[in-house]
Protein backbone atom coordinates (compact mmCIF):
# COMPACT_ATOMS: atom_id res chain seq x y z
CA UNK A 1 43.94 -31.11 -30.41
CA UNK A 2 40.76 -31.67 -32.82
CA UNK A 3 38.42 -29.04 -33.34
CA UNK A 4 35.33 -30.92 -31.94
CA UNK A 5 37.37 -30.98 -28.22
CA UNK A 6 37.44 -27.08 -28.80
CA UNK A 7 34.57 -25.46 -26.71
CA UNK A 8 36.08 -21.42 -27.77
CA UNK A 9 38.90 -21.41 -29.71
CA UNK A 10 41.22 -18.09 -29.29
CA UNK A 11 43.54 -16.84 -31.74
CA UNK A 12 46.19 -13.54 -32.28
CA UNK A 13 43.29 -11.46 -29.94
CA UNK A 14 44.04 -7.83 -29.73
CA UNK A 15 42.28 -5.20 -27.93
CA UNK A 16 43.64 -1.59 -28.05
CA UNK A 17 42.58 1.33 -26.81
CA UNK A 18 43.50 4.81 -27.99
CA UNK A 19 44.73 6.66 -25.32
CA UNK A 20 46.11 10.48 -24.42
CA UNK A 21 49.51 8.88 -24.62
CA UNK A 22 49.53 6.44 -27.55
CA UNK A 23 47.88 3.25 -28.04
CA UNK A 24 46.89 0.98 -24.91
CA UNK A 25 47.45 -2.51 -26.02
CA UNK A 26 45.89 -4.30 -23.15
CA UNK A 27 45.75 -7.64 -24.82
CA UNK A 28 48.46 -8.20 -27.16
CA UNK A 29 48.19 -11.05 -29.90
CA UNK A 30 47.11 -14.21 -27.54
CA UNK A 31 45.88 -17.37 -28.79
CA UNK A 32 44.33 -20.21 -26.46
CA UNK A 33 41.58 -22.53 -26.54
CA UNK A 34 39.36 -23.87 -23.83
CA UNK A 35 38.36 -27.84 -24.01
CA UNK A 36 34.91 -29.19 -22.91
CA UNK A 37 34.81 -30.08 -18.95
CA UNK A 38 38.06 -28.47 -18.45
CA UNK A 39 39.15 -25.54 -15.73
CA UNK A 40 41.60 -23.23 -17.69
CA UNK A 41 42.94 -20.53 -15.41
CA UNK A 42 44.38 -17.30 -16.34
CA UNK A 43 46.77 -15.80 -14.01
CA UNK A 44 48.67 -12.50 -13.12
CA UNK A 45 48.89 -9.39 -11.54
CA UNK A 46 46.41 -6.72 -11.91
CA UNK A 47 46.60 -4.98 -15.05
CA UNK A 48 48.07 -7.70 -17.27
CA UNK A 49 44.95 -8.03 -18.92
CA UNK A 50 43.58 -11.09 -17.85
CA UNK A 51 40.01 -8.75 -17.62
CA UNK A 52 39.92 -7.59 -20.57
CA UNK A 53 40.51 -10.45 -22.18
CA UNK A 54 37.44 -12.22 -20.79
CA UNK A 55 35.49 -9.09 -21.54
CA UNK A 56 36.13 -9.17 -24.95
CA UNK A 57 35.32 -12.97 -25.13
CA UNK A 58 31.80 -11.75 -24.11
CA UNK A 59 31.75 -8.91 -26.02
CA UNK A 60 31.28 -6.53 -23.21
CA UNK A 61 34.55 -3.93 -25.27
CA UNK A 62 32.70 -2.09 -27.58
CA UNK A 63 35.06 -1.79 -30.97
CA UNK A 64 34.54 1.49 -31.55
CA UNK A 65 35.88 2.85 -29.67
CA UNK A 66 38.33 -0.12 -28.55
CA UNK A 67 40.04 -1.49 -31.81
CA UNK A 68 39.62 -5.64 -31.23
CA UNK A 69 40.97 -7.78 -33.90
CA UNK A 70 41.96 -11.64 -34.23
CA UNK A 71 39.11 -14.33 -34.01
CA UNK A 72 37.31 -16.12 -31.04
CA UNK A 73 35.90 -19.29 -32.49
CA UNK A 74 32.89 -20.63 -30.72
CA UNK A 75 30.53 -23.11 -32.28
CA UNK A 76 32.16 -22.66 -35.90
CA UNK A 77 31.44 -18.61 -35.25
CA UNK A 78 33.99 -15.52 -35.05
CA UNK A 79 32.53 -13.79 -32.24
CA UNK A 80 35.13 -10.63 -32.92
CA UNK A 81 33.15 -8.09 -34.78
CA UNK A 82 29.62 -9.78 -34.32
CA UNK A 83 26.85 -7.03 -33.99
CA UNK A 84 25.39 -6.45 -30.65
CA UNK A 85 22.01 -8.24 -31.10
CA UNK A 86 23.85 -11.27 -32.35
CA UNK A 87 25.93 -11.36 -29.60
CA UNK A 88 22.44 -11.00 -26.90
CA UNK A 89 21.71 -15.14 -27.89
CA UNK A 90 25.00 -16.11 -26.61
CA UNK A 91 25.86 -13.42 -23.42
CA UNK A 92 24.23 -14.87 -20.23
CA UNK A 93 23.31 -18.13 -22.35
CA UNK A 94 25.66 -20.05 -23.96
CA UNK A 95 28.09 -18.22 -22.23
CA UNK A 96 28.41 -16.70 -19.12
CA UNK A 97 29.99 -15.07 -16.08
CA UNK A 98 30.28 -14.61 -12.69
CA UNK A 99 31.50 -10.76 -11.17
CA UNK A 100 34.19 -10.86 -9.05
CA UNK A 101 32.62 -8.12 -6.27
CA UNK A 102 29.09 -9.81 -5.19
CA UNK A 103 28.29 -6.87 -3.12
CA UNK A 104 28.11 -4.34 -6.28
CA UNK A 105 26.44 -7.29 -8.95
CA UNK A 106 22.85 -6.77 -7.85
CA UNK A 107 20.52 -3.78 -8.03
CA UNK A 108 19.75 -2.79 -4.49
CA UNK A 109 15.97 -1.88 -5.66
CA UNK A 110 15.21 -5.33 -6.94
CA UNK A 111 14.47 -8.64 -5.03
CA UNK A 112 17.26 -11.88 -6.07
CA UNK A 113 13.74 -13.39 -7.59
CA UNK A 114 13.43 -10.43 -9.99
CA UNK A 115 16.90 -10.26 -11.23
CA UNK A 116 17.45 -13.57 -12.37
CA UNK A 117 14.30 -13.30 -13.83
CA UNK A 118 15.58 -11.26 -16.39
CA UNK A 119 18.18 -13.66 -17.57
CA UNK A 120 15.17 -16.30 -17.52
CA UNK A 121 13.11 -14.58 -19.16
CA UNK A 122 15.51 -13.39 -21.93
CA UNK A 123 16.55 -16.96 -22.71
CA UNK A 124 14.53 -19.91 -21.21
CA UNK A 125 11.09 -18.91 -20.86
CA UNK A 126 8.71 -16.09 -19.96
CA UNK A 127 6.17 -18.06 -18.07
CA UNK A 128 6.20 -16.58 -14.82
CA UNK A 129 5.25 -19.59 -12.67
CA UNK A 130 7.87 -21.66 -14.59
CA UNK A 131 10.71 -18.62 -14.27
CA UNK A 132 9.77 -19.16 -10.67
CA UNK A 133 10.32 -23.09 -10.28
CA UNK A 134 13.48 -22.88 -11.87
CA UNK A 135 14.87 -20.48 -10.01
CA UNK A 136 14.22 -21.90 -6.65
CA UNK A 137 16.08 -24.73 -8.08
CA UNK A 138 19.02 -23.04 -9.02
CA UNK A 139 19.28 -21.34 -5.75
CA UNK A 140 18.73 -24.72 -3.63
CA UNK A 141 21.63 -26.48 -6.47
CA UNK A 142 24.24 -23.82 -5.08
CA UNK A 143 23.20 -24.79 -1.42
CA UNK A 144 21.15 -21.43 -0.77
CA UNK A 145 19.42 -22.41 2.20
CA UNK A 146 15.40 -21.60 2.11
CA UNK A 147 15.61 -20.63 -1.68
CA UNK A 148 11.71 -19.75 -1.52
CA UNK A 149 12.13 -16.89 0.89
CA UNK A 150 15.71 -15.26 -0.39
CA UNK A 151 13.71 -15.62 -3.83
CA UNK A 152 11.45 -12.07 -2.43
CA UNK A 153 14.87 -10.98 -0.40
CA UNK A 154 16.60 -7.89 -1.86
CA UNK A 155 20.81 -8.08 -1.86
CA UNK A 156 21.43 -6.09 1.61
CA UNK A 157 19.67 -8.80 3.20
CA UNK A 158 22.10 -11.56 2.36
CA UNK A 159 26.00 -11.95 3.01
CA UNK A 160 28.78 -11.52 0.55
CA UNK A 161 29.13 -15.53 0.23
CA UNK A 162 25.17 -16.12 -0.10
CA UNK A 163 25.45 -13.41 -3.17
CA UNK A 164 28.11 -15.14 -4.55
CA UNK A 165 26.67 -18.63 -4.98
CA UNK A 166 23.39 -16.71 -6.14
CA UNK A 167 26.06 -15.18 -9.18
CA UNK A 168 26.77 -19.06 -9.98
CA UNK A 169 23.24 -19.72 -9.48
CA UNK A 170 22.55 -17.16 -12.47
CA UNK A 171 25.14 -17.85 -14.21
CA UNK A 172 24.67 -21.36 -14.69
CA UNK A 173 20.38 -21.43 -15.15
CA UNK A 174 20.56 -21.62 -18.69
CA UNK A 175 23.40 -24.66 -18.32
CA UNK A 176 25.93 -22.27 -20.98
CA UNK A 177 28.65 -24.05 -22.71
CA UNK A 178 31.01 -21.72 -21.09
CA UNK A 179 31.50 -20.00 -17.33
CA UNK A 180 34.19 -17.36 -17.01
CA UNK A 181 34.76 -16.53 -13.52
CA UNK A 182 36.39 -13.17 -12.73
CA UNK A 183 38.37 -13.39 -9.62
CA UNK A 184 34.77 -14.66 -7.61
CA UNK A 185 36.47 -15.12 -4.10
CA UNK A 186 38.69 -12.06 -3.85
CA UNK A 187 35.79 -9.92 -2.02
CA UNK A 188 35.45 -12.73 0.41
CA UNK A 189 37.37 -13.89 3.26
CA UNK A 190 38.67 -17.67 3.45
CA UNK A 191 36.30 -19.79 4.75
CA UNK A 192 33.65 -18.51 2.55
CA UNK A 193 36.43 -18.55 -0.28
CA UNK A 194 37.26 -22.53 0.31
CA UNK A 195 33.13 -22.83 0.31
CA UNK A 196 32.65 -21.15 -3.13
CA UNK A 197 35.75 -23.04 -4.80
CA UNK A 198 34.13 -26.50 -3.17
CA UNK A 199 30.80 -25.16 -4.75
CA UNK A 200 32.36 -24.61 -8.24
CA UNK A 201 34.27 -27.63 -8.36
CA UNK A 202 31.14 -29.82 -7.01
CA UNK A 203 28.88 -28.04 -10.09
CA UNK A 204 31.63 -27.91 -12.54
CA UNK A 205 31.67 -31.69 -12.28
CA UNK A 206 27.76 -32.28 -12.03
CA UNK A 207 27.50 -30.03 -15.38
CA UNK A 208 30.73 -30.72 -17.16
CA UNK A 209 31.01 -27.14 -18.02
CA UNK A 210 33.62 -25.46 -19.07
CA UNK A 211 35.30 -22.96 -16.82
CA UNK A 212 38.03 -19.56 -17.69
CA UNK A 213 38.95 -19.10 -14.33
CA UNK A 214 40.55 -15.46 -13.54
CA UNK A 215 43.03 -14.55 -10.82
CA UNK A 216 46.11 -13.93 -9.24
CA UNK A 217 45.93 -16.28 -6.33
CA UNK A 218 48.04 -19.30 -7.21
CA UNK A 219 46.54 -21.49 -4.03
CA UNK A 220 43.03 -21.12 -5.73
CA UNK A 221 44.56 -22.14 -9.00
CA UNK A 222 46.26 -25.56 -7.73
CA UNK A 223 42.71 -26.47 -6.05
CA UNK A 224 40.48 -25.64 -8.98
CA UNK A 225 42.16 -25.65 -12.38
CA UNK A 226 43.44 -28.36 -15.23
CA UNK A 227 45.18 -25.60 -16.94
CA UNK A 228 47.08 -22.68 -16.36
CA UNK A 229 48.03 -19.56 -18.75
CA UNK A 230 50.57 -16.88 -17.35
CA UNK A 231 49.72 -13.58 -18.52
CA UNK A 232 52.03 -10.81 -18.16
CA UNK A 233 51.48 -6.74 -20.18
CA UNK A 234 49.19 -8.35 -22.53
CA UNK A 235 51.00 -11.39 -23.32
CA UNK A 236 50.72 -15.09 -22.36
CA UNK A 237 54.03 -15.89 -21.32
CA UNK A 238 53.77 -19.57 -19.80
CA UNK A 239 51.50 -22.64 -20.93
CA UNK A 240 51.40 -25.76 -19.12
CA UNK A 241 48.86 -27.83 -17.19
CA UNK A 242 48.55 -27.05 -13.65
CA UNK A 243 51.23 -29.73 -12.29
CA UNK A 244 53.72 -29.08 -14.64
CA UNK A 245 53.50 -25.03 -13.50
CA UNK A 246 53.57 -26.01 -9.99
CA UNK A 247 56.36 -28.50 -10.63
CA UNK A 248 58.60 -27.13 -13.07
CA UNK A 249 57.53 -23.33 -13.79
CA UNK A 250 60.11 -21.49 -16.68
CA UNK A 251 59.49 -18.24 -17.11
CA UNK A 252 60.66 -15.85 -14.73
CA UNK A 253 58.00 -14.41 -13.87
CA UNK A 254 56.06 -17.22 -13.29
CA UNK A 255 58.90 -18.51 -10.74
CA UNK A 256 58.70 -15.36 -8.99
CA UNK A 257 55.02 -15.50 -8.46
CA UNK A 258 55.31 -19.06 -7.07
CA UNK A 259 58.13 -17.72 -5.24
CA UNK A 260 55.87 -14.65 -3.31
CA UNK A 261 53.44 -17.29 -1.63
CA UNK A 262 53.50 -16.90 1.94
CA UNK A 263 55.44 -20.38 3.54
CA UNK A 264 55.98 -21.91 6.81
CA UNK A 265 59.35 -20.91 6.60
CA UNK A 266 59.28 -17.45 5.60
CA UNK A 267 58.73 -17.13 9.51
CA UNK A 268 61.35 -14.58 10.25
CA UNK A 269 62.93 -13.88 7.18
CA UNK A 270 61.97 -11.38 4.87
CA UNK A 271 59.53 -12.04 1.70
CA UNK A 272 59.93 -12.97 -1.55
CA UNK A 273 58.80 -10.59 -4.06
CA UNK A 274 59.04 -9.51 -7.97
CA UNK A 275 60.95 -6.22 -7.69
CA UNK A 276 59.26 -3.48 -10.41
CA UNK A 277 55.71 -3.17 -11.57
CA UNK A 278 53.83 -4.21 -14.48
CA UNK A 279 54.26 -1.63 -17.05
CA UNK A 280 51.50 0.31 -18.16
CA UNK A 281 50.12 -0.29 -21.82
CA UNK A 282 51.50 2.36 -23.47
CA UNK A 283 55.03 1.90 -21.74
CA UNK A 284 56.24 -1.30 -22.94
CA UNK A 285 59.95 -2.27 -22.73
CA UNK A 286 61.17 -3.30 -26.46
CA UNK A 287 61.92 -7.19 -26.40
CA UNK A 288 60.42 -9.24 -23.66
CA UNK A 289 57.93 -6.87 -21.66
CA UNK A 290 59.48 -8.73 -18.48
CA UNK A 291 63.31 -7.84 -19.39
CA UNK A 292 63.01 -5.05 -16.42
CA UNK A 293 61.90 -6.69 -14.09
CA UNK A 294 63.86 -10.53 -14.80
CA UNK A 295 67.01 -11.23 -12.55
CA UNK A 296 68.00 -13.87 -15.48
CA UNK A 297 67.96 -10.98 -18.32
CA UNK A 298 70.04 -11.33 -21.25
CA UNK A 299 71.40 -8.48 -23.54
CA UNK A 300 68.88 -10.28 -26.31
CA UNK A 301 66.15 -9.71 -24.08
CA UNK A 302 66.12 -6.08 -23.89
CA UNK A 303 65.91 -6.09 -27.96
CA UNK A 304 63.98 -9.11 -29.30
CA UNK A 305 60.28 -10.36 -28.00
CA UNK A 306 60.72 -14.18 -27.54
CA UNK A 307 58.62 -16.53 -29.46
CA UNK A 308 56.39 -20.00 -28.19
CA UNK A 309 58.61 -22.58 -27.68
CA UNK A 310 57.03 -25.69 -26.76
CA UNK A 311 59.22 -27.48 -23.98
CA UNK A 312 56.92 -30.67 -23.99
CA UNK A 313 53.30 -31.60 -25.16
CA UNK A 314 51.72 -29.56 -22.06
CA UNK A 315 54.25 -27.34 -21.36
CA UNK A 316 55.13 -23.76 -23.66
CA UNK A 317 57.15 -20.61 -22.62
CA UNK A 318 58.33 -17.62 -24.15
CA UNK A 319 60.96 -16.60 -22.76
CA UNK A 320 65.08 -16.70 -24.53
CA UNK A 321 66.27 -18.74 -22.04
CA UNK A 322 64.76 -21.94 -23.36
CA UNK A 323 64.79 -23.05 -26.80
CA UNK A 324 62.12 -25.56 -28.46
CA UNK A 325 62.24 -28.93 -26.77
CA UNK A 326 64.30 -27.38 -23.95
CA UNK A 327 63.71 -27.80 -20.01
CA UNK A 328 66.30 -25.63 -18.75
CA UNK A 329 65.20 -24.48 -14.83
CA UNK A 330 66.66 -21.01 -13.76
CA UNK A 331 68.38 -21.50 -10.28
């Protein structure tokens, strides 16, 4: 992979907080990059710190208090440890993101015109009239029907889908290099879901922008992403694009969220599920953080954390019951 295919370029990120209880490593020494006009989705369970991890990408952890170390190369720039008013040329411009609850995004006291305004005005122009024009076409690009009227509407007067494409609207005005998209369909039911993910695909193309697409719903990842990461307690535990995970998933853990989908023939029998809980931060197991939890544990598991090992060109796990090169499937 050359450098010039590299849109952000992730390496050994940690962010830790300090805690009552010890250190919180919520993102534990992860590396990945994102490619131009690719989807690259992160997925887990809440509180594996997919989140934070995008949060620190835009710099939205402030370090203090946090402690965030590593590098996030974008555009031959470390982005870890860049001062605030640096960072205000590339938040909401060159890269940007769309809120996973539509409902709570907005300011109830300000008309949809007004707030993207701001974002307008802060990095394309401050000409009112112009603001104007090119917000109307943002709204009618996401399919917002009579863009000139919600333009004066305030948020209560719109549904949770119609806020939602607005939040793509806004996030994509100042055409960024990068979209990260926090979970953006959990708050909605599934038709409006399959609408937004048609939307985002459709715009994805039209741009060829570059998406880090957040969530634990592996039936939105097989219709939207290129790429798939597995996180798990801070970690990314499973690399591979998204037909190899769907095909030939390694890790544990990854098997056993493939394995909690809801299927035709479930019907009557009981469901699937990953016994245990993610542990919290500052309650990691020594070894592999899933050793609790894994049905295929090994006595070197509970002692030693497993390295990358790179099964195939696409395709990495760490996990001890594969070794480099290896394509061993747990039964």
């Amino acid at each position: 992979m050359t450098y010039e295919n590299k849109v952000i370029d992730v390496k050994n990120l940690k962010t830790y907080f300090r805690g009552y209880d010890g250190m919180i490593k919520a993102v534990d020494g992860i590396s990945f990059f994102l490619k131009k006009g690719e989807v690259l989705s992160l997925v887990g369970e809440s509180g594996c710190g997919k989140s934070v991890t995008v949060n620190t990408i835009m710099g939205l952890i402030k370090s203090p208090p946090a402690t965030v170390s590593g590098e996030i190369i974008y555009n031959g720039k470390n982005l870890v440890g860049l001062k605030q008013n640096e960072f205000k040329n590339i938040r909401g411009n060159k890269i940007s993101m769309i809120f996973q609850e539509p409902m709570s995004s907005f300011d109830p006291l300000y008309t949809i015109g007004q707030q993207i305004n701001e974002i307008v005005k802060a990095h394309i122009t401050s000409n009112t009239e112009e603001s104007k024009k090119l917000i109307i076409h943002a709204l009618k690009n996401v399919n917002i029907p009579e863009p000139e009227k919600r333009y004066n509407e305030y948020p209560h007067e719109m549904s949770g889908g119609m806020l939602q494409r607005i939040l793509i609207a806004m996030a994509l005005i100042t055409n960024p290099d990068i979209i990260i998209a926090d979970e953006p369909t959990t708050a909605l039911d599934v038709t409006i879901q399959a609408q937004v993910l048609k939307l985002m695909k459709e715009l994805q193309k039209q741009y060829n922008s570059s998406i880090i697409f957040i969530t634990h719903d592996l039936g939105i990842v097989s219709e939207i992403a290129d790429r798939v990461h597995v996180m798990y307690a801070g970690k990314i535990i499973e690399k591979a694009s998204v037909q190899e995970i769907f095909d030939h998933p390694l890790h544990p853990y990854t098997q056993g969220l493939l394995n909690s989908r809801v299927k035709k023939e479930y019907k009557g029998r009981d469901l699937p599920f990953i016994e245990g809980y993610v542990p919290k931060p500052n309650e990691f197991p020594n070894g592999c953080r899933f050793n609790p939890r894994c049905p295929f544990k090994k006595e070197i598991c509970t002692s030693e954390e497993p390295k990358e090992s790179l099964i195939n060109e696409e395709h990495s796990v760490c996990c001890w019951l594969y070794k480099e090169g290896e394509n061993n499937e747990n039964s």
